[in-house]
PDB file of N, CA and C in Angstrom:
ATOM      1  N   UNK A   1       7.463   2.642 -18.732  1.00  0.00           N
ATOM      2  CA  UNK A   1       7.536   2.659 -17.280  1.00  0.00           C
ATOM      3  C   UNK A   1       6.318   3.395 -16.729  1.00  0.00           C
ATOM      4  N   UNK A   2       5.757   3.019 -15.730  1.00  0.00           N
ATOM      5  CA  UNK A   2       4.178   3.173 -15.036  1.00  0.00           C
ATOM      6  C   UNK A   2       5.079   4.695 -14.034  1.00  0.00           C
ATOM      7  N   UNK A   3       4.519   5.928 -14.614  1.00  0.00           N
ATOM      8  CA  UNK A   3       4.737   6.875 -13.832  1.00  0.00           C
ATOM      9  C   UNK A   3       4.442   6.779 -12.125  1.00  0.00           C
ATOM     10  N   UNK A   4       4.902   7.336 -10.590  1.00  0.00           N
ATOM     11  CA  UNK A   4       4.607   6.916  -9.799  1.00  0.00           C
ATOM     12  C   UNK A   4       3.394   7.920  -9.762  1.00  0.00           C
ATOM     13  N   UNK A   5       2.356   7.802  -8.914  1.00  0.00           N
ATOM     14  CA  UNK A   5       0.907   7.948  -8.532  1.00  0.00           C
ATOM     15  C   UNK A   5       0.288   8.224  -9.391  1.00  0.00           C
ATOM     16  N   UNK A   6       0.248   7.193 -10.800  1.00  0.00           N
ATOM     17  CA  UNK A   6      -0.316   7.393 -11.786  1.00  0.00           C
ATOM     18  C   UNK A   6      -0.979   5.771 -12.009  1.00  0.00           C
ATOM     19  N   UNK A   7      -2.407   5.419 -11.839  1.00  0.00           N
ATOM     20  CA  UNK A   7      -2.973   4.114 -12.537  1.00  0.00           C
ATOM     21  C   UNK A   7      -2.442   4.067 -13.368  1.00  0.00           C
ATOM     22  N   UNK A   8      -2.091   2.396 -13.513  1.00  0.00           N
ATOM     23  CA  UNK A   8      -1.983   1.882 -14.584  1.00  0.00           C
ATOM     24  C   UNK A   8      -3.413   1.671 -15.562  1.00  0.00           C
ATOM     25  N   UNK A   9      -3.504   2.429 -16.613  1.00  0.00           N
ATOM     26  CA  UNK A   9      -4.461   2.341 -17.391  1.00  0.00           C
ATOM     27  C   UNK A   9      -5.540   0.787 -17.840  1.00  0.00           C
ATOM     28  N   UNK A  10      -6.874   0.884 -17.039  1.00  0.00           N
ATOM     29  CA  UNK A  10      -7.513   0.043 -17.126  1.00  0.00           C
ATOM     30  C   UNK A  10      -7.415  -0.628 -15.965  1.00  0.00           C
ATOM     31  N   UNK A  11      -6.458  -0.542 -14.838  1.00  0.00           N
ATOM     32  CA  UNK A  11      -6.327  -1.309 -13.610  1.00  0.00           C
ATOM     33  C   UNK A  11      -6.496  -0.542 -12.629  1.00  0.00           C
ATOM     34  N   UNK A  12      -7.211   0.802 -12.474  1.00  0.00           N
ATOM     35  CA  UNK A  12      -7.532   1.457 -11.462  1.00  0.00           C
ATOM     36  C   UNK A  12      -7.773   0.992  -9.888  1.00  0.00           C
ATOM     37  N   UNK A  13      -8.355  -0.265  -9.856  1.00  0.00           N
ATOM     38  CA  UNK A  13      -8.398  -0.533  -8.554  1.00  0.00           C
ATOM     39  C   UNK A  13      -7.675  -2.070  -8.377  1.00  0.00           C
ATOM     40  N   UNK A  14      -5.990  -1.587  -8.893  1.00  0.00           N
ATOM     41  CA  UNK A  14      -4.797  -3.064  -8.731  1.00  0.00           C
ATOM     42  C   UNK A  14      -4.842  -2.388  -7.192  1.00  0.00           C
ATOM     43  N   UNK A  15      -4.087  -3.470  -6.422  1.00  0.00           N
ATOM     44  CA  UNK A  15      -3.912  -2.649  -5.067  1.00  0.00           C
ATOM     45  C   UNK A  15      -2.864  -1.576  -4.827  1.00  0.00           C
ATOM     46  N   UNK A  16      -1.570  -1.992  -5.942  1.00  0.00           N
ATOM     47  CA  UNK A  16      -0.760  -0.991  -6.372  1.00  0.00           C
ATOM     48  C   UNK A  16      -1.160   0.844  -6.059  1.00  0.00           C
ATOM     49  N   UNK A  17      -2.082   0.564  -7.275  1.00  0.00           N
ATOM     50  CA  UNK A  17      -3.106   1.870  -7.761  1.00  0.00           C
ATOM     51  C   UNK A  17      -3.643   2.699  -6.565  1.00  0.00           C
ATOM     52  N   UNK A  18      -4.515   1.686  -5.454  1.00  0.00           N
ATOM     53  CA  UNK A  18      -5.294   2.207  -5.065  1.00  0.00           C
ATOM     54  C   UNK A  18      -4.341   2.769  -3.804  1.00  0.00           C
ATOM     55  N   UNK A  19      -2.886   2.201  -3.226  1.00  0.00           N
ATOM     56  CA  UNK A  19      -2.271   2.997  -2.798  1.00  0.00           C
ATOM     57  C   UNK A  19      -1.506   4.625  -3.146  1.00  0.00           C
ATOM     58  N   UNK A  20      -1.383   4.035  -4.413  1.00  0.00           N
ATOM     59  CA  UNK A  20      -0.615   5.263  -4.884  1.00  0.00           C
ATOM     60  C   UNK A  20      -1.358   6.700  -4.935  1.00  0.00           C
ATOM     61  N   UNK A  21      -2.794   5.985  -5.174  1.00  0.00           N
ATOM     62  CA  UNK A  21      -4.065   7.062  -5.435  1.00  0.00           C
ATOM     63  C   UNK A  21      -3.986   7.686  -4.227  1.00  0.00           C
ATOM     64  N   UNK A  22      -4.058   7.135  -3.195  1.00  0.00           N
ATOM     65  CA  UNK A  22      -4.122   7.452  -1.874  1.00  0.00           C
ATOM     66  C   UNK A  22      -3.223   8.323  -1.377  1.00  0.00           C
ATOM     67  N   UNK A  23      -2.306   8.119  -1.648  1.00  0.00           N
ATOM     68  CA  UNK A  23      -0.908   8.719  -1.162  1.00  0.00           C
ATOM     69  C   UNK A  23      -0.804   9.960  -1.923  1.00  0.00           C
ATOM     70  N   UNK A  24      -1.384   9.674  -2.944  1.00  0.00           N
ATOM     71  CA  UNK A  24      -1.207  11.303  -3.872  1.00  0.00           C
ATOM     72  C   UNK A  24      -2.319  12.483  -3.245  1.00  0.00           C
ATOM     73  N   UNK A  25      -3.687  11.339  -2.996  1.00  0.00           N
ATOM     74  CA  UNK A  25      -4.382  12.487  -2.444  1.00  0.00           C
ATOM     75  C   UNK A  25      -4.303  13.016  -1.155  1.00  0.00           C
ATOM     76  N   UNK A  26      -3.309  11.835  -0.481  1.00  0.00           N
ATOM     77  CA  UNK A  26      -3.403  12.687   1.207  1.00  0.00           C
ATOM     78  C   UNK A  26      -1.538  12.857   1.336  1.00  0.00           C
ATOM     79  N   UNK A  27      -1.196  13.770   1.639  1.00  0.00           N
ATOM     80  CA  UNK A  27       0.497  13.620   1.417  1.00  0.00           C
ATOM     81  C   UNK A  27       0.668  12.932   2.987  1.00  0.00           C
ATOM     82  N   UNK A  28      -0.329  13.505   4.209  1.00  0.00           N
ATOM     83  CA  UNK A  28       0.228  12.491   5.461  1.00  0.00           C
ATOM     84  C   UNK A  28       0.312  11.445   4.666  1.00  0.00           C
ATOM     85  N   UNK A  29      -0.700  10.500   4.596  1.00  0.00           N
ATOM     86  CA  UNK A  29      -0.358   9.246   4.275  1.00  0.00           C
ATOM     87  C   UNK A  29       0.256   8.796   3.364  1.00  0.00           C
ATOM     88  N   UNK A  30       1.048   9.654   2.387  1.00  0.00           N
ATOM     89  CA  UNK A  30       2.128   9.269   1.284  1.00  0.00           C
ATOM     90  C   UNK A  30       3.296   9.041   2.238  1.00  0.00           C
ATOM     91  N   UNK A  31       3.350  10.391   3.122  1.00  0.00           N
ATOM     92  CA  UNK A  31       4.511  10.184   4.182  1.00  0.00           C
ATOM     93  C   UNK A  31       4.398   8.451   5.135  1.00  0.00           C
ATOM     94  N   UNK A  32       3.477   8.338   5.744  1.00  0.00           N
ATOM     95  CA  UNK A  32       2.951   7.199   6.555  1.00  0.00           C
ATOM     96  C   UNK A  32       3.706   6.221   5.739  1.00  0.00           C
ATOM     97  N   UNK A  33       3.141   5.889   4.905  1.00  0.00           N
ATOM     98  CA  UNK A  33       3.198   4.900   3.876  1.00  0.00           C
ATOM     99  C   UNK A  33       4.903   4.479   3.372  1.00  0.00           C
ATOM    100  N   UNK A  34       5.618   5.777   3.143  1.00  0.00           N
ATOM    101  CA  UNK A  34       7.295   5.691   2.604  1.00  0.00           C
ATOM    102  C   UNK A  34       7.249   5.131   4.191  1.00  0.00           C
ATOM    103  N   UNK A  35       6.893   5.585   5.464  1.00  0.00           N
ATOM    104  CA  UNK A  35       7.692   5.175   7.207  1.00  0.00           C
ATOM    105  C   UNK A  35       7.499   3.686   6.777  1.00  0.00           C
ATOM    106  N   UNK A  36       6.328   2.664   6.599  1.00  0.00           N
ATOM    107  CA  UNK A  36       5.888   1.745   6.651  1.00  0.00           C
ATOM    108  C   UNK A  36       6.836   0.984   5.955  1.00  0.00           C
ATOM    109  N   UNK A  37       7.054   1.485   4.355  1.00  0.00           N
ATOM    110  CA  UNK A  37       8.096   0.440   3.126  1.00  0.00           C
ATOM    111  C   UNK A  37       9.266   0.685   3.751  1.00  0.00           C
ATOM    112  N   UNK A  38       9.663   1.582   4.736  1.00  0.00           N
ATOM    113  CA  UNK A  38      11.218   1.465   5.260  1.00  0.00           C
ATOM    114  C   UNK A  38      11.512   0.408   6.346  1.00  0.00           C
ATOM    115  N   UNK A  39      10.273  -0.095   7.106  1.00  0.00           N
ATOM    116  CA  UNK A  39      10.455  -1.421   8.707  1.00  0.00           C
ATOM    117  C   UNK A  39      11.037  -2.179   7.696  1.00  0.00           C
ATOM    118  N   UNK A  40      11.557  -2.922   8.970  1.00  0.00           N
ATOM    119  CA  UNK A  40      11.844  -4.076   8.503  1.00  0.00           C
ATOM    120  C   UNK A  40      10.966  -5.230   8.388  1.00  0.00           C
ATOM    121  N   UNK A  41      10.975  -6.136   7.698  1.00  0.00           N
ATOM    122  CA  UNK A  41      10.445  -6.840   7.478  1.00  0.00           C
ATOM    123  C   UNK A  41       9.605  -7.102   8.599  1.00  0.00           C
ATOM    124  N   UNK A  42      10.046  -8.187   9.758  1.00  0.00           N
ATOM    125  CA  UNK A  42       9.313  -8.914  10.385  1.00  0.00           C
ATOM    126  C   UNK A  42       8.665  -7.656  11.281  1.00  0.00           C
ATOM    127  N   UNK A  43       8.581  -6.460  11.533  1.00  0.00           N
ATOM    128  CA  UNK A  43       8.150  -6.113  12.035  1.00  0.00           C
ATOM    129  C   UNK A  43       6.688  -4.890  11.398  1.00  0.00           C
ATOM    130  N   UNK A  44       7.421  -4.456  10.358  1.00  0.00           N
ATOM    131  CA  UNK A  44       6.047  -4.059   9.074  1.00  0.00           C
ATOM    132  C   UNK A  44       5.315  -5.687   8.785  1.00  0.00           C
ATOM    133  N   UNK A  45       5.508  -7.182   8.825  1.00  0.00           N
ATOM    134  CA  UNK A  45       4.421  -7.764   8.725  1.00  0.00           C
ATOM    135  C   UNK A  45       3.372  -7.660   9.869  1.00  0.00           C
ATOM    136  N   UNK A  46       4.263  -7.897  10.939  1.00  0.00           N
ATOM    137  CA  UNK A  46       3.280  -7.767  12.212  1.00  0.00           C
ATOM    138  C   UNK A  46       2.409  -5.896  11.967  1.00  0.00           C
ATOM    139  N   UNK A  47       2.957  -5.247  11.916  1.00  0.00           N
ATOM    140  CA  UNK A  47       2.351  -4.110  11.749  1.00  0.00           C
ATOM    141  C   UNK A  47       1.017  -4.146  10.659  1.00  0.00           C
ATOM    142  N   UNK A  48       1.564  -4.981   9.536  1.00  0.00           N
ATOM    143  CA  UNK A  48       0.430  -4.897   8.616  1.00  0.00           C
ATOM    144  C   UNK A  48      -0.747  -5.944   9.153  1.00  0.00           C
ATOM    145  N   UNK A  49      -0.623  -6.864   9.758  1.00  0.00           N
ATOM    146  CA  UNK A  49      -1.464  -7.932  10.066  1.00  0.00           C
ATOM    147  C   UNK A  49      -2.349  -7.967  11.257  1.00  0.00           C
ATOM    148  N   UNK A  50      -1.778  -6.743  12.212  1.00  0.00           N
ATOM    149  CA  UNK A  50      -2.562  -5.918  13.050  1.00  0.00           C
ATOM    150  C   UNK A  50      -3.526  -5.413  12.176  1.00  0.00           C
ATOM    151  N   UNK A  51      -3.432  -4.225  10.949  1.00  0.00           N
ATOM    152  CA  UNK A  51      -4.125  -3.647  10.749  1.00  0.00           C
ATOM    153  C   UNK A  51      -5.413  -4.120   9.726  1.00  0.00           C
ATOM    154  N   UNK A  52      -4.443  -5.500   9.335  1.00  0.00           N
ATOM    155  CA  UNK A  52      -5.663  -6.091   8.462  1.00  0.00           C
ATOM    156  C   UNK A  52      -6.544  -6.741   9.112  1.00  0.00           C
ATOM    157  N   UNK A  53      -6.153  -7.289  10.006  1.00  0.00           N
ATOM    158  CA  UNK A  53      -7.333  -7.702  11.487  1.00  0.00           C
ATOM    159  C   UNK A  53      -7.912  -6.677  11.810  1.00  0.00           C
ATOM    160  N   UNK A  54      -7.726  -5.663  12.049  1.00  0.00           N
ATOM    161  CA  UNK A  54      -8.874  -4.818  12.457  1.00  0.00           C
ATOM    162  C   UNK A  54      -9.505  -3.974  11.260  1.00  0.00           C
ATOM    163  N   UNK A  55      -9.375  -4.343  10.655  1.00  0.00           N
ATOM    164  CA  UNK A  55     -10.072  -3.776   9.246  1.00  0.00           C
ATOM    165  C   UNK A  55     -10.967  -5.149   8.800  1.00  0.00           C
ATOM    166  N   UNK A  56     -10.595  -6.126   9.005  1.00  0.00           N
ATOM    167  CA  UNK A  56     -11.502  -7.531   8.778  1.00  0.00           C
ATOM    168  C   UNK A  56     -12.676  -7.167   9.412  1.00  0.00           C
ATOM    169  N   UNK A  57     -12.345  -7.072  11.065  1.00  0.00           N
ATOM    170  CA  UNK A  57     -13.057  -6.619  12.054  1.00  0.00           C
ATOM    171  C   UNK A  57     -14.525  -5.938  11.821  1.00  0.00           C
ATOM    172  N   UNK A  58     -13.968  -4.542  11.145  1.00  0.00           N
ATOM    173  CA  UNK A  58     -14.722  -3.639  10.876  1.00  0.00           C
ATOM    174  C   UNK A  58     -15.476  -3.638   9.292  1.00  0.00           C
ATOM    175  N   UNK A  59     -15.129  -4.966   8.699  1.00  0.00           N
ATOM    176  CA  UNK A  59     -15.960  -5.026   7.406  1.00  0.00           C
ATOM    177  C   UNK A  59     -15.314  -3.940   6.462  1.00  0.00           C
ATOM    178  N   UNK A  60     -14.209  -3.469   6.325  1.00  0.00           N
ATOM    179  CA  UNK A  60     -13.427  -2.423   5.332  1.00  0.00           C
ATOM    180  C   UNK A  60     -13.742  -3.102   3.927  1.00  0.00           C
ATOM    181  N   UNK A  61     -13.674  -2.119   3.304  1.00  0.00           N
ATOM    182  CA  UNK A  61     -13.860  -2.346   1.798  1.00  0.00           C
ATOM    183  C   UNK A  61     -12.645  -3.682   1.479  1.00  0.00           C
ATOM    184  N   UNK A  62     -13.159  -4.496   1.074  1.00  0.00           N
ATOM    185  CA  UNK A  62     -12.303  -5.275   0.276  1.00  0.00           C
ATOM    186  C   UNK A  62     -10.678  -5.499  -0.425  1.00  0.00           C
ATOM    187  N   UNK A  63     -11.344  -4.345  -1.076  1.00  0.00           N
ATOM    188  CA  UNK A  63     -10.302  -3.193  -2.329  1.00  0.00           C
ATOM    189  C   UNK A  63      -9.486  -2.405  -1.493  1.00  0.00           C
ATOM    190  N   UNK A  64      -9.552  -1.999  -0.379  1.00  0.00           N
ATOM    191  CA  UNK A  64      -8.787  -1.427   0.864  1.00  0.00           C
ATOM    192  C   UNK A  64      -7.991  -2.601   1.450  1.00  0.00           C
ATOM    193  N   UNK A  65      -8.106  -3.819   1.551  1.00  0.00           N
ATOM    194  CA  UNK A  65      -7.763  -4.517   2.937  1.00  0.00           C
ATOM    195  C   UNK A  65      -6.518  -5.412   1.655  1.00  0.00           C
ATOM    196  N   UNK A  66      -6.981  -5.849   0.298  1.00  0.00           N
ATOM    197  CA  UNK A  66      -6.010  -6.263  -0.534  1.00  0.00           C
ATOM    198  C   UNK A  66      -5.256  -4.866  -0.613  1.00  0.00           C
ATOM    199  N   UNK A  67      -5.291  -3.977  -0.526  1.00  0.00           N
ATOM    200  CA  UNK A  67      -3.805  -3.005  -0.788  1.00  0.00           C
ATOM    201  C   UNK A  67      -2.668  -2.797   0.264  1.00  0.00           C
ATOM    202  N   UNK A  68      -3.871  -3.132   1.411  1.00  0.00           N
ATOM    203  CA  UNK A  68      -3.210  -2.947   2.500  1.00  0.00           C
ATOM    204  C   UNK A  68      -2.237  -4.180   2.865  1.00  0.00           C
ATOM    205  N   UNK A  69      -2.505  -5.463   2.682  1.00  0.00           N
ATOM    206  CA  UNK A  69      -2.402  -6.953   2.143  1.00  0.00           C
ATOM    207  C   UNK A  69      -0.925  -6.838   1.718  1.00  0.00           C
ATOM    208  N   UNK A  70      -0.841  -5.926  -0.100  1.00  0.00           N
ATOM    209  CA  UNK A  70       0.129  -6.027  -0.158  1.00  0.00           C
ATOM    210  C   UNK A  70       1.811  -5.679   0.410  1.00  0.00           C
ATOM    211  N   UNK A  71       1.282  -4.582   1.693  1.00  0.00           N
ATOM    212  CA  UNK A  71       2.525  -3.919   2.328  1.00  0.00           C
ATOM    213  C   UNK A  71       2.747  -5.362   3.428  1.00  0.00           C
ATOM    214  N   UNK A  72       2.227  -6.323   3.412  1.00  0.00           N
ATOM    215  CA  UNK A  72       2.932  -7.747   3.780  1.00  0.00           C
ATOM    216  C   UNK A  72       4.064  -8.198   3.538  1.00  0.00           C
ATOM    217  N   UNK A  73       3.615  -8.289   2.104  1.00  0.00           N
ATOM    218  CA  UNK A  73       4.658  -8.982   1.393  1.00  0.00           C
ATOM    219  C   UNK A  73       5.943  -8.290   0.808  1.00  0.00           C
ATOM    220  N   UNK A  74       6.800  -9.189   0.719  1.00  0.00           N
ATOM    221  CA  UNK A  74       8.222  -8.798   0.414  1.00  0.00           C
ATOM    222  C   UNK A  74       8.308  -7.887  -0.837  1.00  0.00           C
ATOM    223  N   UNK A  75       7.716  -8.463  -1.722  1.00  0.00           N
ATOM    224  CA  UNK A  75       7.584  -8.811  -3.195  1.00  0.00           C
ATOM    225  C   UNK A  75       7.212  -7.269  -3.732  1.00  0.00           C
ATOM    226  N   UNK A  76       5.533  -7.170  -2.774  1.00  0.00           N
ATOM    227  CA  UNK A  76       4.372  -5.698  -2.899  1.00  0.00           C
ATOM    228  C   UNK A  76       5.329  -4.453  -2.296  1.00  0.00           C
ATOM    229  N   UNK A  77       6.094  -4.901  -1.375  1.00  0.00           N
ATOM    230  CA  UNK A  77       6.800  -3.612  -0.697  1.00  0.00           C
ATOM    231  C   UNK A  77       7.812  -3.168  -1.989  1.00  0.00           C
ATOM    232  N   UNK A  78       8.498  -4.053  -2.262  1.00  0.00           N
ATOM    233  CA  UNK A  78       9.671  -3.968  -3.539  1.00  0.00           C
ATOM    234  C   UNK A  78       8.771  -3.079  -4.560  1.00  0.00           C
ATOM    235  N   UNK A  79       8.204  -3.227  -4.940  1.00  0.00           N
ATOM    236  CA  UNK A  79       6.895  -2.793  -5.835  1.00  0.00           C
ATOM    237  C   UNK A  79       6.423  -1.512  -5.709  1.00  0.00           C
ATOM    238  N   UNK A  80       6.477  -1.527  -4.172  1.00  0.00           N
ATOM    239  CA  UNK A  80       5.680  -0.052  -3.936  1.00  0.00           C
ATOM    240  C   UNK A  80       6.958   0.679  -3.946  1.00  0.00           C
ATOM    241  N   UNK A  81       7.865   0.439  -2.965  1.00  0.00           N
ATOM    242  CA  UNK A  81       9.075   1.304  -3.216  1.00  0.00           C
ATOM    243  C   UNK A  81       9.529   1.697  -4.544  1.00  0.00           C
ATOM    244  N   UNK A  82       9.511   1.000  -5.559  1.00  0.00           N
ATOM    245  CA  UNK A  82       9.936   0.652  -6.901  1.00  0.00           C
ATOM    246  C   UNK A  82       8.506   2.357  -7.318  1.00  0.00           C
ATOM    247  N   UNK A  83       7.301   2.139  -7.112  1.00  0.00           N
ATOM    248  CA  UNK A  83       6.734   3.492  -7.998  1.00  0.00           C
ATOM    249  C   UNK A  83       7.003   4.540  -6.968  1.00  0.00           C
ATOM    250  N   UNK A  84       6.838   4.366  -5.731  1.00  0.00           N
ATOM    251  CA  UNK A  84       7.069   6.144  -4.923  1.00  0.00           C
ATOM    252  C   UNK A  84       8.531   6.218  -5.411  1.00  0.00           C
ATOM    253  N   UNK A  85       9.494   6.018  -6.104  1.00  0.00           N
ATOM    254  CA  UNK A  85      10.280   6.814  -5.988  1.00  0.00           C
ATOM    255  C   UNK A  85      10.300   7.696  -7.283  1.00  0.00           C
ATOM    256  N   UNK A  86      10.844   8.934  -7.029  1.00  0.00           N
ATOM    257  CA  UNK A  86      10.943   9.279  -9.053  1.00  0.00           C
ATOM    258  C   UNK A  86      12.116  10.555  -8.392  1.00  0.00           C
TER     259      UNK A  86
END
């Protein structure tokens, strides 16, 4: 089992990763991040799709805008909830 805010070895920048990395190094945004995996659906997509538009916008790193990408989906949220918890 993949400890939570721990890379998975050799996949440092999955989008998984690069949240978890994140969240470990800033605890606001670990907090931010648990507010975000708790919306509900249709309204964390709209939330996320705001922010990936304006991160398109602004030319954001790539590797930023797929992590951010995954708090879209049903699937990535299950996922993320699944490592923040321990």
């Amino acid at each position: 089992m993949v400890s939570p805010y721990h890379p998975s070895p050799g996949d440092e920048n999955a989008p998984t990763n690069v949240l978890l990395l994140a969240a470990k190094a800033d605890p606001s945004f670990g907090e931010e991040l648990r507010n975000i995996l708790r919306l509900p659906g249709i309204q964390r997509r709209a939330m996320i799709n705001s922010a990936l538009e304006a991160m398109r916008i602004q030319r954001a790193d790539p590797l930023l805008v797929q992590a951010v990408a995954l708090l879209a989906d049903d699937a990535g949220v299950a996922r993320m909830r699944e490592l923040l918890q321990s």
